[in-house]
Protein backbone atom coordinates (compact mmCIF):
# COMPACT_ATOMS: atom_id res chain seq x y z
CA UNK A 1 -94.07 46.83 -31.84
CA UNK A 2 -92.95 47.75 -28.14
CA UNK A 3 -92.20 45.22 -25.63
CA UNK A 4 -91.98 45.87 -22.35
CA UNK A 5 -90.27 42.48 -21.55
CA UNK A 6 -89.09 39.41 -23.38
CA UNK A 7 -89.82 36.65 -21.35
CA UNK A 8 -88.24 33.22 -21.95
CA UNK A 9 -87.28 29.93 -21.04
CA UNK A 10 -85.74 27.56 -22.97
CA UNK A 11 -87.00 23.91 -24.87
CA UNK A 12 -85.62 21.43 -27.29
CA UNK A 13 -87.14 23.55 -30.75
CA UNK A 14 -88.63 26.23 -29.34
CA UNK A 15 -88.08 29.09 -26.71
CA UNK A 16 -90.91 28.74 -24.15
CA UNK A 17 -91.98 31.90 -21.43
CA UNK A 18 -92.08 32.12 -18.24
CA UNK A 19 -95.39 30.47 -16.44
CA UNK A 20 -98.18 32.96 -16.58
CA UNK A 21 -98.57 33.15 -13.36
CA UNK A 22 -95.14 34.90 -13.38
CA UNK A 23 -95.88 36.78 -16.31
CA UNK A 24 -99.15 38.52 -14.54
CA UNK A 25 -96.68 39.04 -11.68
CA UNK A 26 -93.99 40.74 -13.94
CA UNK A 27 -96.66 43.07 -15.45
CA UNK A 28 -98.32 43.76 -11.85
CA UNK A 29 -94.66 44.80 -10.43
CA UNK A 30 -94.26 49.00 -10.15
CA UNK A 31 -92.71 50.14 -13.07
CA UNK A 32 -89.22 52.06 -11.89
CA UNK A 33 -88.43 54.07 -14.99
CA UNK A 34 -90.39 57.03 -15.85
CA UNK A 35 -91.10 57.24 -20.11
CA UNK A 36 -88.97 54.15 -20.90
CA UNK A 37 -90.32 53.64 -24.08
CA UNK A 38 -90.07 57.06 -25.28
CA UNK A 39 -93.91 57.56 -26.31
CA UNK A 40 -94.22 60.85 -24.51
CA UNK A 41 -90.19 62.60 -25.61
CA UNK A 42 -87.56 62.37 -23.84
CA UNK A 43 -87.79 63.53 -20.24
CA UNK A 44 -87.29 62.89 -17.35
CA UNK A 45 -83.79 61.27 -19.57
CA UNK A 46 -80.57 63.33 -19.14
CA UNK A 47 -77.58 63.41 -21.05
CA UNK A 48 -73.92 64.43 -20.71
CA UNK A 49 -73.07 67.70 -22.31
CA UNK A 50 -70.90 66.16 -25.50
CA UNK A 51 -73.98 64.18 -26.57
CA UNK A 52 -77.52 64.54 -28.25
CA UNK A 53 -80.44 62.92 -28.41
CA UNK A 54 -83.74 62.86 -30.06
CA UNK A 55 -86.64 60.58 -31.20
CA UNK A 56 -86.09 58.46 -33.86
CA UNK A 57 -88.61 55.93 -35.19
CA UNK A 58 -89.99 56.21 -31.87
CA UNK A 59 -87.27 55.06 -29.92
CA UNK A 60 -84.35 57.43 -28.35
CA UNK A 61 -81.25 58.24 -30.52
CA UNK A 62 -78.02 59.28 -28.87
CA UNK A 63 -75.18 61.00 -31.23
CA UNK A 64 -72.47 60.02 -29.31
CA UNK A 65 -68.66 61.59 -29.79
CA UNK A 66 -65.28 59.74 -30.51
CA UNK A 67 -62.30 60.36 -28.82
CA UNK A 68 -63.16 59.97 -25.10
CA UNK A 69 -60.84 57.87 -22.49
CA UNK A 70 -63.57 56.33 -20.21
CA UNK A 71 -67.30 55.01 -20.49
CA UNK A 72 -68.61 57.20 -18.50
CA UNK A 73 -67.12 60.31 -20.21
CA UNK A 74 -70.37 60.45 -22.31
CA UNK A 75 -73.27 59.13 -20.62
CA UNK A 76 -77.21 59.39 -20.38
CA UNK A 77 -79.35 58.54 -17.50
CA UNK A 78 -82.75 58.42 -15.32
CA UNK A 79 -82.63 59.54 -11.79
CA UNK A 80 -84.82 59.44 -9.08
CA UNK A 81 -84.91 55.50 -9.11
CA UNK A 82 -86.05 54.13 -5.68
CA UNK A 83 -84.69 50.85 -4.44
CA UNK A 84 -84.53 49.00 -1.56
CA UNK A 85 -81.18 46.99 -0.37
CA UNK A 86 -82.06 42.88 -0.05
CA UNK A 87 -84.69 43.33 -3.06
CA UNK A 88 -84.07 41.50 -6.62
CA UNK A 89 -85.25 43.61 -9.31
CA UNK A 90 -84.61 43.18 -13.12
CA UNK A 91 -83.30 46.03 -15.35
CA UNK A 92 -84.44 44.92 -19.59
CA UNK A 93 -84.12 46.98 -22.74
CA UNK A 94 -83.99 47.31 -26.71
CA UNK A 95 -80.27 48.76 -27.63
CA UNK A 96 -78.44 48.46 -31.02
CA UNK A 97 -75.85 50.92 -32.57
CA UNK A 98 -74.65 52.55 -35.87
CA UNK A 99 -71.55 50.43 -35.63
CA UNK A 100 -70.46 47.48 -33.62
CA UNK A 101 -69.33 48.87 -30.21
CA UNK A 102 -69.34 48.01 -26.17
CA UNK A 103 -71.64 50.23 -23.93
CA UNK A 104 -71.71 49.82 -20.38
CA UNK A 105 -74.82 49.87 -18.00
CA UNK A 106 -75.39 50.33 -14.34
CA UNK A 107 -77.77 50.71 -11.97
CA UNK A 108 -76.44 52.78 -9.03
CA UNK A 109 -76.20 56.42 -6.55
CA UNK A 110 -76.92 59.28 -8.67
CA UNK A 111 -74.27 61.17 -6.95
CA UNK A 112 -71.43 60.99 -5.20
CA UNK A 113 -70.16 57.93 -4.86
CA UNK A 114 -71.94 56.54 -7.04
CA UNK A 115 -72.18 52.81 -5.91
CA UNK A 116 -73.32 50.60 -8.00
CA UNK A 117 -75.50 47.73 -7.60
CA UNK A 118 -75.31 46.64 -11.44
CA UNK A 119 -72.76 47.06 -13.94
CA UNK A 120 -72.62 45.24 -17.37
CA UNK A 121 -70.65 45.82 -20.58
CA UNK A 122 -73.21 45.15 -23.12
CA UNK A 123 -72.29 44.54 -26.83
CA UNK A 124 -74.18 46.62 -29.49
CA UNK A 125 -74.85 45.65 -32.90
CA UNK A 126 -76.94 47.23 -35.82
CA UNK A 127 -79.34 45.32 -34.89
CA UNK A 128 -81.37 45.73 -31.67
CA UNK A 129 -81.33 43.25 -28.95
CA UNK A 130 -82.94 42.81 -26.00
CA UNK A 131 -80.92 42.87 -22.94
CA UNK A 132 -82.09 41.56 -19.38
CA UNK A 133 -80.14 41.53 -16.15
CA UNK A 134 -81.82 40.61 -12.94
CA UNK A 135 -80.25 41.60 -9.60
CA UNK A 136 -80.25 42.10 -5.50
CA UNK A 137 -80.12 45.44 -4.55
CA UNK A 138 -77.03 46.23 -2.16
CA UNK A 139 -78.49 49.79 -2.01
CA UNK A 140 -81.29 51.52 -0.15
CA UNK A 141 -81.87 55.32 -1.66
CA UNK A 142 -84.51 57.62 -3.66
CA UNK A 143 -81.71 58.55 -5.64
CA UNK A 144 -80.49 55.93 -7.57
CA UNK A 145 -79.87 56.02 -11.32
CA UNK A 146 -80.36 53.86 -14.66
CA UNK A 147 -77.33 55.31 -16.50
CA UNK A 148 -75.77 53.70 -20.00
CA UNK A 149 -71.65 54.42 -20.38
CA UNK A 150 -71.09 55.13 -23.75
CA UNK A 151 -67.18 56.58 -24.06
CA UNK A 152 -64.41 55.17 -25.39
CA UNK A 153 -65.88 54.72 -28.32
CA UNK A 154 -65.37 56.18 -31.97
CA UNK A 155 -68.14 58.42 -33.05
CA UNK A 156 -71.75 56.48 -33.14
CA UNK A 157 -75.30 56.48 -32.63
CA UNK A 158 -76.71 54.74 -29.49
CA UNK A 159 -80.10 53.42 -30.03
CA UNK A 160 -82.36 52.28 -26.94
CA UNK A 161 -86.13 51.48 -26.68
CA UNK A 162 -88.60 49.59 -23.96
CA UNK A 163 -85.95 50.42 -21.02
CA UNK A 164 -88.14 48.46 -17.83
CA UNK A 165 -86.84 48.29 -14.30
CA UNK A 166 -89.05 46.43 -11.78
CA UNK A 167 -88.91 44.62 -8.20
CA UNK A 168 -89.17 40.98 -9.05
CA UNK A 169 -89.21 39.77 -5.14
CA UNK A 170 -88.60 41.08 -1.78
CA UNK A 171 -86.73 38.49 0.32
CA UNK A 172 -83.35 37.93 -1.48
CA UNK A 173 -80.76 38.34 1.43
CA UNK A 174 -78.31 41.34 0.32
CA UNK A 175 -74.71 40.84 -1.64
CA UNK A 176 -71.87 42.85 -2.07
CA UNK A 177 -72.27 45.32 -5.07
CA UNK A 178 -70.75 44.42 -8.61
CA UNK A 179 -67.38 45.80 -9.29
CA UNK A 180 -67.48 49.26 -11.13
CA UNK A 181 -66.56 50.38 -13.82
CA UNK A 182 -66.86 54.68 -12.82
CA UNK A 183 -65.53 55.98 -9.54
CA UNK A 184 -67.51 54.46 -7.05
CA UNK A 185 -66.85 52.16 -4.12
CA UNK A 186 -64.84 49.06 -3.89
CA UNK A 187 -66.88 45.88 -3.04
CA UNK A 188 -64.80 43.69 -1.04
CA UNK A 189 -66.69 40.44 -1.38
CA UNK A 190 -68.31 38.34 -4.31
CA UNK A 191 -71.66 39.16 -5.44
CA UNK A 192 -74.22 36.44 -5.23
CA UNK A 193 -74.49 34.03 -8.10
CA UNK A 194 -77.34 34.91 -10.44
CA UNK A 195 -80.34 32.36 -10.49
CA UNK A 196 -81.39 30.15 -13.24
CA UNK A 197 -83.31 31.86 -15.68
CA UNK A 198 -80.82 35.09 -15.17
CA UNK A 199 -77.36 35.13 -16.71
CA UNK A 200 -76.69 33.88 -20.22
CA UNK A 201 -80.57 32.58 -20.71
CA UNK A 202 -81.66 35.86 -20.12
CA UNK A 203 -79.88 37.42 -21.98
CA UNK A 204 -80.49 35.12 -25.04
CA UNK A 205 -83.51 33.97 -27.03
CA UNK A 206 -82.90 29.71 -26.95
CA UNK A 207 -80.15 27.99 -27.60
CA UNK A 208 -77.87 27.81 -30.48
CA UNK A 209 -78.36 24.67 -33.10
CA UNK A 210 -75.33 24.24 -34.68
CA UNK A 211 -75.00 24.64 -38.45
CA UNK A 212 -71.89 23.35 -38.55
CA UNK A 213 -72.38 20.15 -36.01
CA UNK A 214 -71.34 16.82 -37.32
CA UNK A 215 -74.65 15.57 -38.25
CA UNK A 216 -75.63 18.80 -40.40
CA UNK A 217 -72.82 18.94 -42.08
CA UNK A 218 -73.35 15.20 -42.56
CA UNK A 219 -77.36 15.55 -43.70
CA UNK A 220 -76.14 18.54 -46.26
CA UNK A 221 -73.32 16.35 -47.55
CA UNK A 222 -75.70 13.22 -47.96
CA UNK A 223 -79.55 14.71 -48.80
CA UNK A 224 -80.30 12.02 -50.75
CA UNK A 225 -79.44 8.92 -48.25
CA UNK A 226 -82.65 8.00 -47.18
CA UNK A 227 -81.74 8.49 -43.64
CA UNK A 228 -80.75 12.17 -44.12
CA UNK A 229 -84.22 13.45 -43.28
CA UNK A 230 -84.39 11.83 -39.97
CA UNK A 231 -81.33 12.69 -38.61
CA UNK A 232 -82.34 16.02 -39.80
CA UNK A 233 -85.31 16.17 -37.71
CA UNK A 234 -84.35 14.33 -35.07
CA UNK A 235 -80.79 15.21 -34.14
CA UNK A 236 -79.10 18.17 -36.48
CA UNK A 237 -81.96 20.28 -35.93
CA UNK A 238 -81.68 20.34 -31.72
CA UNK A 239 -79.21 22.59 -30.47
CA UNK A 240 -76.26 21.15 -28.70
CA UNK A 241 -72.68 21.49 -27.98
CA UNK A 242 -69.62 22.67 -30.15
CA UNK A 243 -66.08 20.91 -28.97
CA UNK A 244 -63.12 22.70 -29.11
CA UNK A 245 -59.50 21.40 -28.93
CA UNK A 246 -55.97 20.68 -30.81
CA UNK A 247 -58.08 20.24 -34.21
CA UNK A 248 -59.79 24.16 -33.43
CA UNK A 249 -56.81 25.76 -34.91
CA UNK A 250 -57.05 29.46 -33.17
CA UNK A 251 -59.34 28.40 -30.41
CA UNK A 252 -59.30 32.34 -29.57
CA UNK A 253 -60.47 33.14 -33.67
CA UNK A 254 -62.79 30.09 -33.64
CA UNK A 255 -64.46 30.38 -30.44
CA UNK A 256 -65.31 33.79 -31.37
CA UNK A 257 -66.57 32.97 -34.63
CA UNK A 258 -69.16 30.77 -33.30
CA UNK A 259 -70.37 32.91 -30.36
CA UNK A 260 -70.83 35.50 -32.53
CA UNK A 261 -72.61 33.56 -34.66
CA UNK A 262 -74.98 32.54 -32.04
CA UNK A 263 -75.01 36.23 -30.50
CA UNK A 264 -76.24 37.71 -34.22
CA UNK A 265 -79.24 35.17 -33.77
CA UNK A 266 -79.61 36.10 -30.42
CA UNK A 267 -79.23 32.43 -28.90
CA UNK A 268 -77.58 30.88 -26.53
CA UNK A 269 -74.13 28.62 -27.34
CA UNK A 270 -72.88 25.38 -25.32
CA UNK A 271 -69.45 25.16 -26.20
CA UNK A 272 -67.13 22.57 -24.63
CA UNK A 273 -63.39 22.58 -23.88
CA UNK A 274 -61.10 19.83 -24.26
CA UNK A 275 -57.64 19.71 -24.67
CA UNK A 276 -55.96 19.04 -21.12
CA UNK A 277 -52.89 17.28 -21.57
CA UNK A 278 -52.92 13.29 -21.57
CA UNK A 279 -57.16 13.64 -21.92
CA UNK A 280 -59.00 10.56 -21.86
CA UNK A 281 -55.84 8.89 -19.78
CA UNK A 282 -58.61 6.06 -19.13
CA UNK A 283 -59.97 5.31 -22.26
CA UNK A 284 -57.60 5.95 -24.14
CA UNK A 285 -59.52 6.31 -27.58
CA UNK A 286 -59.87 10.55 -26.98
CA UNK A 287 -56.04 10.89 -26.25
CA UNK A 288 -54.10 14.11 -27.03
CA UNK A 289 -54.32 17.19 -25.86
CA UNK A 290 -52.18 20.09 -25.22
CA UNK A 291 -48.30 19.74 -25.48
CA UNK A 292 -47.39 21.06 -21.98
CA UNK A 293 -49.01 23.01 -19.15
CA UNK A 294 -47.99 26.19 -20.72
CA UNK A 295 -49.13 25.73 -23.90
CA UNK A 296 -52.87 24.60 -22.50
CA UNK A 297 -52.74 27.69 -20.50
CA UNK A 298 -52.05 29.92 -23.65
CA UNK A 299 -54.91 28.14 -25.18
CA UNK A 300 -57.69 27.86 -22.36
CA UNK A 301 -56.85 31.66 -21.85
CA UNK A 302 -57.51 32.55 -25.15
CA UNK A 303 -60.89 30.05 -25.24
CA UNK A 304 -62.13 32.36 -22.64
CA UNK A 305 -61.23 35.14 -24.23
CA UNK A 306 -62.65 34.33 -27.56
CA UNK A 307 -66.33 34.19 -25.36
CA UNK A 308 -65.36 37.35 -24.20
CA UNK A 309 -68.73 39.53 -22.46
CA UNK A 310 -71.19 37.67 -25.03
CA UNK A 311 -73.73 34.95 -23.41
CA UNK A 312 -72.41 31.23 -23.18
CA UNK A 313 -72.30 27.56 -21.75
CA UNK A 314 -69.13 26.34 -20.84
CA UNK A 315 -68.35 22.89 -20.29
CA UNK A 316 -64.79 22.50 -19.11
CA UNK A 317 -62.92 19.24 -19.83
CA UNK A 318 -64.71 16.06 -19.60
CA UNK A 319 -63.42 12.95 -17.89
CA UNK A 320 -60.40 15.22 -16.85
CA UNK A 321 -61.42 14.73 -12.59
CA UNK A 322 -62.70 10.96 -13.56
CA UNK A 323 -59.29 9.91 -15.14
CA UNK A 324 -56.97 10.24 -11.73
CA UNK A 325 -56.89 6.31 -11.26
CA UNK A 326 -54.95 6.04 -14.49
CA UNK A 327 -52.48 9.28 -13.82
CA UNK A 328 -49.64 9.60 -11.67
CA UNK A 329 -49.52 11.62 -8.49
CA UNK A 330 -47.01 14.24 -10.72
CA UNK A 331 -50.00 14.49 -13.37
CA UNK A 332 -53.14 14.58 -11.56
CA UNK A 333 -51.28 17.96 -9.34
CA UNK A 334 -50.51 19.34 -12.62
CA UNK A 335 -53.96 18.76 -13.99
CA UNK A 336 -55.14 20.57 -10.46
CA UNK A 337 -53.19 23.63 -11.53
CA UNK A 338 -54.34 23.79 -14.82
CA UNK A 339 -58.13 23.08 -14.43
CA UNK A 340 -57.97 25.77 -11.79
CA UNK A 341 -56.22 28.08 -13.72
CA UNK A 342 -59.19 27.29 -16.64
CA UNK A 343 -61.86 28.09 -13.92
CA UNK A 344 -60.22 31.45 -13.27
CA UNK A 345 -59.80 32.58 -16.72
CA UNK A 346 -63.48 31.57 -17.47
CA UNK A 347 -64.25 33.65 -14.78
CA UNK A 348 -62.34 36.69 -15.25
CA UNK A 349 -62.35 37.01 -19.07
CA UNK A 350 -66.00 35.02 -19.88
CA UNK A 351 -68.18 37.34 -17.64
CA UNK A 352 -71.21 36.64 -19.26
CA UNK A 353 -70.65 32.73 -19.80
CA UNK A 354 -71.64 30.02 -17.32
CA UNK A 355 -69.12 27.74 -16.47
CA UNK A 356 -69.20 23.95 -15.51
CA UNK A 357 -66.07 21.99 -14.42
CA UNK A 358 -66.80 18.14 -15.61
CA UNK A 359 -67.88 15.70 -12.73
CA UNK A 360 -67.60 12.67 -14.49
CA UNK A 361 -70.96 10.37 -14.19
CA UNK A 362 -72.99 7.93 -11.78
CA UNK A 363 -71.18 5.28 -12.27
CA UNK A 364 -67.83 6.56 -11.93
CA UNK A 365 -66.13 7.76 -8.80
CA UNK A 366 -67.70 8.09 -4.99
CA UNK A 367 -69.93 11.33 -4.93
CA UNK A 368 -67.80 12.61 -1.67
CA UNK A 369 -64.34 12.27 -3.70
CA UNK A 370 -65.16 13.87 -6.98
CA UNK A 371 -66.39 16.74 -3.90
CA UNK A 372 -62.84 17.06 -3.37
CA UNK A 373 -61.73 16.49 -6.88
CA UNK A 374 -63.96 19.39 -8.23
CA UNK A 375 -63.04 21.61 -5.05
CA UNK A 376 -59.67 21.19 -5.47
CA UNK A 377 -59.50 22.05 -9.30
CA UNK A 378 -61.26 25.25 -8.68
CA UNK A 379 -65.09 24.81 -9.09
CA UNK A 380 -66.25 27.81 -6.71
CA UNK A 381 -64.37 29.96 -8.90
CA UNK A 382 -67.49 29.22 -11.57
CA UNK A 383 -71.26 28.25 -12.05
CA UNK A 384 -70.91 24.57 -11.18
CA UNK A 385 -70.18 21.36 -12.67
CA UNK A 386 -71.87 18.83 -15.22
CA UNK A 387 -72.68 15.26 -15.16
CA UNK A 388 -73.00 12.12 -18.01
CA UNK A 389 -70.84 13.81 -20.41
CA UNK A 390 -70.49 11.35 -23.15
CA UNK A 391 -72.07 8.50 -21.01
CA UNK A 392 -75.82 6.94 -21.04
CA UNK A 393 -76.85 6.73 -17.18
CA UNK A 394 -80.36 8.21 -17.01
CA UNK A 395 -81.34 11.70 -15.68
CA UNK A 396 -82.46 10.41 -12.43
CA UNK A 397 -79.70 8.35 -11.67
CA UNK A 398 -76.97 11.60 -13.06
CA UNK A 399 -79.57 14.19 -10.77
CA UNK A 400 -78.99 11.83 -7.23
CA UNK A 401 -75.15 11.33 -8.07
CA UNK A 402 -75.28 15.34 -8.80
CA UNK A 403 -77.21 16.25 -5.56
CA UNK A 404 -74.73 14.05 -3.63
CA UNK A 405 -71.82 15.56 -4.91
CA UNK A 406 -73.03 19.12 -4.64
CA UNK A 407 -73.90 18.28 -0.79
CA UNK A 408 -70.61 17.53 0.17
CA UNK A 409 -69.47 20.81 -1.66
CA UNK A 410 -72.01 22.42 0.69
CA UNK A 411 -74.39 22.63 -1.56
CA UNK A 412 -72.90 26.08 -2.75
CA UNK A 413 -72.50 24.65 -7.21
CA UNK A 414 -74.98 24.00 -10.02
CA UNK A 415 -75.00 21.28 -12.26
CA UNK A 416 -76.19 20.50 -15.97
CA UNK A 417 -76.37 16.88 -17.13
CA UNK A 418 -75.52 15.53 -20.22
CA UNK A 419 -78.97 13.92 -21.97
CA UNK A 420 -77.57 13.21 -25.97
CA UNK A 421 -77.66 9.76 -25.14
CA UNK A 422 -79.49 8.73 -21.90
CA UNK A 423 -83.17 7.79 -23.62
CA UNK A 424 -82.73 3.80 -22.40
CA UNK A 425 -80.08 4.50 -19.48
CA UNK A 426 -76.58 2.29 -19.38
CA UNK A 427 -75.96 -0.92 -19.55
CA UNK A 428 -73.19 -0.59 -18.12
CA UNK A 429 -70.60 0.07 -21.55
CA UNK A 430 -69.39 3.00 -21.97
CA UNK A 431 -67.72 2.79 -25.82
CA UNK A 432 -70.35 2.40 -28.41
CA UNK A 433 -72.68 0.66 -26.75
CA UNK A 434 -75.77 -0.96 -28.73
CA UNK A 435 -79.32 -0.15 -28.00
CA UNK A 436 -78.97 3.06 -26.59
CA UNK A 437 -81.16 5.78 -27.04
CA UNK A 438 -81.70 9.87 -27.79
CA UNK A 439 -82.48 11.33 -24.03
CA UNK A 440 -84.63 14.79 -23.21
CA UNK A 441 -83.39 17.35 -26.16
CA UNK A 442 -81.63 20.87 -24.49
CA UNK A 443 -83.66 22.29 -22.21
CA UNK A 444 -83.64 24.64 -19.44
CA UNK A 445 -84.26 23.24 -16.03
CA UNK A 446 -85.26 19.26 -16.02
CA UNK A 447 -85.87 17.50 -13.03
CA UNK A 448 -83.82 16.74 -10.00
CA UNK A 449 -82.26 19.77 -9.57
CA UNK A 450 -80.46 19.69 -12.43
CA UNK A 451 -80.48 23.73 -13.83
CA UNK A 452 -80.44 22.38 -17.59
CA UNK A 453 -80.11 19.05 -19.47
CA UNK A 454 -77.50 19.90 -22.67
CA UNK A 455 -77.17 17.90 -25.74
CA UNK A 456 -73.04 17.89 -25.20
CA UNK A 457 -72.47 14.77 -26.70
CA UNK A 458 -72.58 14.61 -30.60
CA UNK A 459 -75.54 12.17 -31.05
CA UNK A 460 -73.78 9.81 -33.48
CA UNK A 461 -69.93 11.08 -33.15
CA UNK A 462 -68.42 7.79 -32.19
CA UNK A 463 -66.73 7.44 -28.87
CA UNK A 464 -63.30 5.14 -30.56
CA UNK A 465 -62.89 1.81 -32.43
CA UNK A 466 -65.01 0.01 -30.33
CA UNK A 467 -68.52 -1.71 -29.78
CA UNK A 468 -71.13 -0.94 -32.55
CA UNK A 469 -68.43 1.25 -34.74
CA UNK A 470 -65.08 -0.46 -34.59
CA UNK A 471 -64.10 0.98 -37.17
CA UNK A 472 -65.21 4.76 -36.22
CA UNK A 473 -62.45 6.58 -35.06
CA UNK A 474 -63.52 8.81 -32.08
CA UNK A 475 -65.08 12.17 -32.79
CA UNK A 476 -66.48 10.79 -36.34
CA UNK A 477 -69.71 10.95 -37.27
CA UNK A 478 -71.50 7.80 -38.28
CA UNK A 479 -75.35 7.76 -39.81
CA UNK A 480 -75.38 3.94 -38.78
CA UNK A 481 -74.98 4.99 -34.89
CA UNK A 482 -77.19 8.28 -35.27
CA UNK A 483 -80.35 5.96 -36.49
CA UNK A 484 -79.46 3.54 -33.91
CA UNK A 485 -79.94 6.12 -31.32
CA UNK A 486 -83.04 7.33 -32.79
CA UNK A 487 -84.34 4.04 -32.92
CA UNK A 488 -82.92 3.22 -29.42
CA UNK A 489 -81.48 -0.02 -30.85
């Protein structure tokens, strides 16, 4: 079946669409590309001289050589694209390959020299995907092109179906044009931050559930307890976060392995980082942690790495900007250096990941000083920051503390709150405490202005020897707290 567009947004067990009042708008918007699904040949499609292409199964086929230095040393395009600079348009389509490879694709000037306004590398499988990257035009021409970069590569096959490039509004104030991977122009500035619903989530189908969480490794290990079935349903079955610290082994080998397990299902993974040197310095029940500064920027680097171009959701060390009051002046500068360092290797080596620096929660620290905090430890550098890790204060009360925060940034960061465990709010405890309650399961978008509530909070992992579970070491999974929080008692 062709699809001109996959549209989605994301729920707790499902992946929802866009309204349909946006989906009549997406199919009223001019259609850019000329024969993008192939039904009439190939024209008005081009290649470069080293390649072929034909139909196959109704989609386009490209026998593409090995042995080239550069993507763009075998290529094949549309011209003639019109586009107007200011104006957000979306570029989607089907690709897969004979064998695992990167691709590259760009929107940009036909000719000389050829600026782009869109570059992505794209990872191809065997099996086809649907890709989806929205942007603001930086160019105004009749002679722009939809090209895919294909070099570099050892012989394949190139596979692409449903290619769609439409205007999706006509107000977006222009940004600088992505960086480029062909010889083009420089841009000199940062291109404007894709909106929610772009990025990762588009790229994706949902998010990820965990097979190998806690609490479904827990409900495999224990079918016949006769609380296996609802902490099935009700908790190992959402998707939420993945840790990753001084237990991961090769964080580089084992964040890969579960991206690319959530990239072969075509979801979307929430992964968390934590291993900052003296973590938990308040608490005390999380300690550990990296041996040095070097060491957690070998590992943080190779975290980011591990992501790599495939979609994520990066949460990046939580309580590390709520612990100062317990650290030394000495520390807290050397945590600075290193969370900064984090944000720029998310940034530079996680290109198609959202990143969120941890805020701490409501109850916390003063809105205007975790500002500074998360300024100073290098938050423009990424998406944003999150909020309730690990705590219980509702998504209200997390939204206001977020909004406040974000306004003395300048208003310039996103923010994702933590919802595992907010159903029945805080009584003030922050270890265990009793009759707390499941909150709103992952979701994109949420109230408040938050851009998505996560699940990054284990339901049932214990947070130490304390309050219902003093004997539940932190990071263990207990049934007896999962049913509480189910039960909200």
């Amino acid at each position: 079946m062709r699809l001109l567009a996959r549209l989605m947004a994301v729920t707790a067990s499902t992946v929802t669409v866009l309204s349909v009042t946006a989906a009549v708008s997406a199919a009223a918007a001019p259609e850019l590309v000329v024969n993008g699904t192939f039904g009439s040949g190939t024209a008005p499609w081009w290649k470069s001289a080293n390649t072929t292409m034909a139909l196959d199964a109704e989609r386009l086929r490209v026998n593409v050589p090995g042995g080239t230095a550069n993507p763009w040393d075998a290529m094949i395009g549309h011209n003639d694209i019109k586009l107007t600079s200011g104006k957000a348009y979306k570029l989607s389509f089907d690709a897969s390959a004979s064998a695992p490879v990167t691709a590259v694709t760009t929107v940009q000037l036909a000719n000389s020299p050829y600026t782009n306004t869109l570059t992505k590398t794209i990872s191809l499988t065997t099996t086809s995907k649907r890709f989806s990257f929205p942007f603001t035009s930086s160019l105004s021409t009749s002679g722009g092109q939809v090209s895919f970069q294909l070099g570099k590569n050892a012989g394949f096959s190139f596979y692409l179906d449903n290619v769609s490039l439409t205007e999706t509004s006509s107000t977006s104030p222009s940004p600088s044009p992505s960086p480029t991977t062909s010889p083009t122009t420089s841009p000199t500035t940062t291109p404007k931050p894709e909106e929610p619903g772009s990025g990762p989530v588009a790229m994706t189908d949902g998010f990820y559930v965990d097979p190998q969480s806690n609490p479904a490794i827990w409900v495999r290990a224990n079918a016949g307890d006769s609380r296996a079935a609802r902490i099935k349903s009700s908790i190992s079955d959402k998707p939420m976060a993945r840790w990753f610290g001084n237990w991961s082994g090769d964080v580089g080998a084992a964040v890969s392995r579960h991206v690319a397990a959530a990239d072969a299902a075509n979801k979307l993974p929430v992964l968390v980082a934590y291993n900052i040197p003296g973590r938990d310095a308040c608490g005390g029940h999380s300690g550990g942690g990296a041996g040095s500064e070097s060491a957690y920027k070998t590992w943080i680097s190779a975290f980011a790495s591990g992501i790599g171009n495939r979609p994520a959701i990066v949460v990046i060390e939580p309580d590390s900007l709520g612990d100062f009051g317990c650290m030394t002046d000495t520390a807290i500068q050397a945590r600075n250096r290193m969370l900064v360092y984090a944000t720029q290797q998310f940034r530079d080596k996680a290109t198609n990941a959202w990143a969120y620096l941890d805020g701490g929660n409501a109850g916390w620290v003063a809105a205007g000083t975790m500002a500074t905090r998360l300024k100073n430890a290098g938050v423009g550098n990424i998406r944003g920051f999150s909020m309730n890790v690990s705590n219980y204060y509702t998504t209200a009360q997390s939204a206001t503390y977020a909004s406040s925060v974000n306004a003395s940034l300048g208003g310039g960061a996103r923010f994702v709150i933590d919802t595992s465990r907010n159903g029945n709010g805080s009584n003030g405890e922050w270890c265990n405490p009793a009759g707390r309650k499941l909150g709103t399961p992952t979701q994109l978008g949420g109230g408040g202005g938050a851009e998505m509530l996560l699940w990054v909070k284990i339901p049932g992992d214990s947070d130490g020897n304390c309050g219902i579970a003093p004997n539940v070491p932190a990071g263990q999974f207990s049934p007896a707290i999962a049913v509480r929080l189910i039960d909200g008692t």
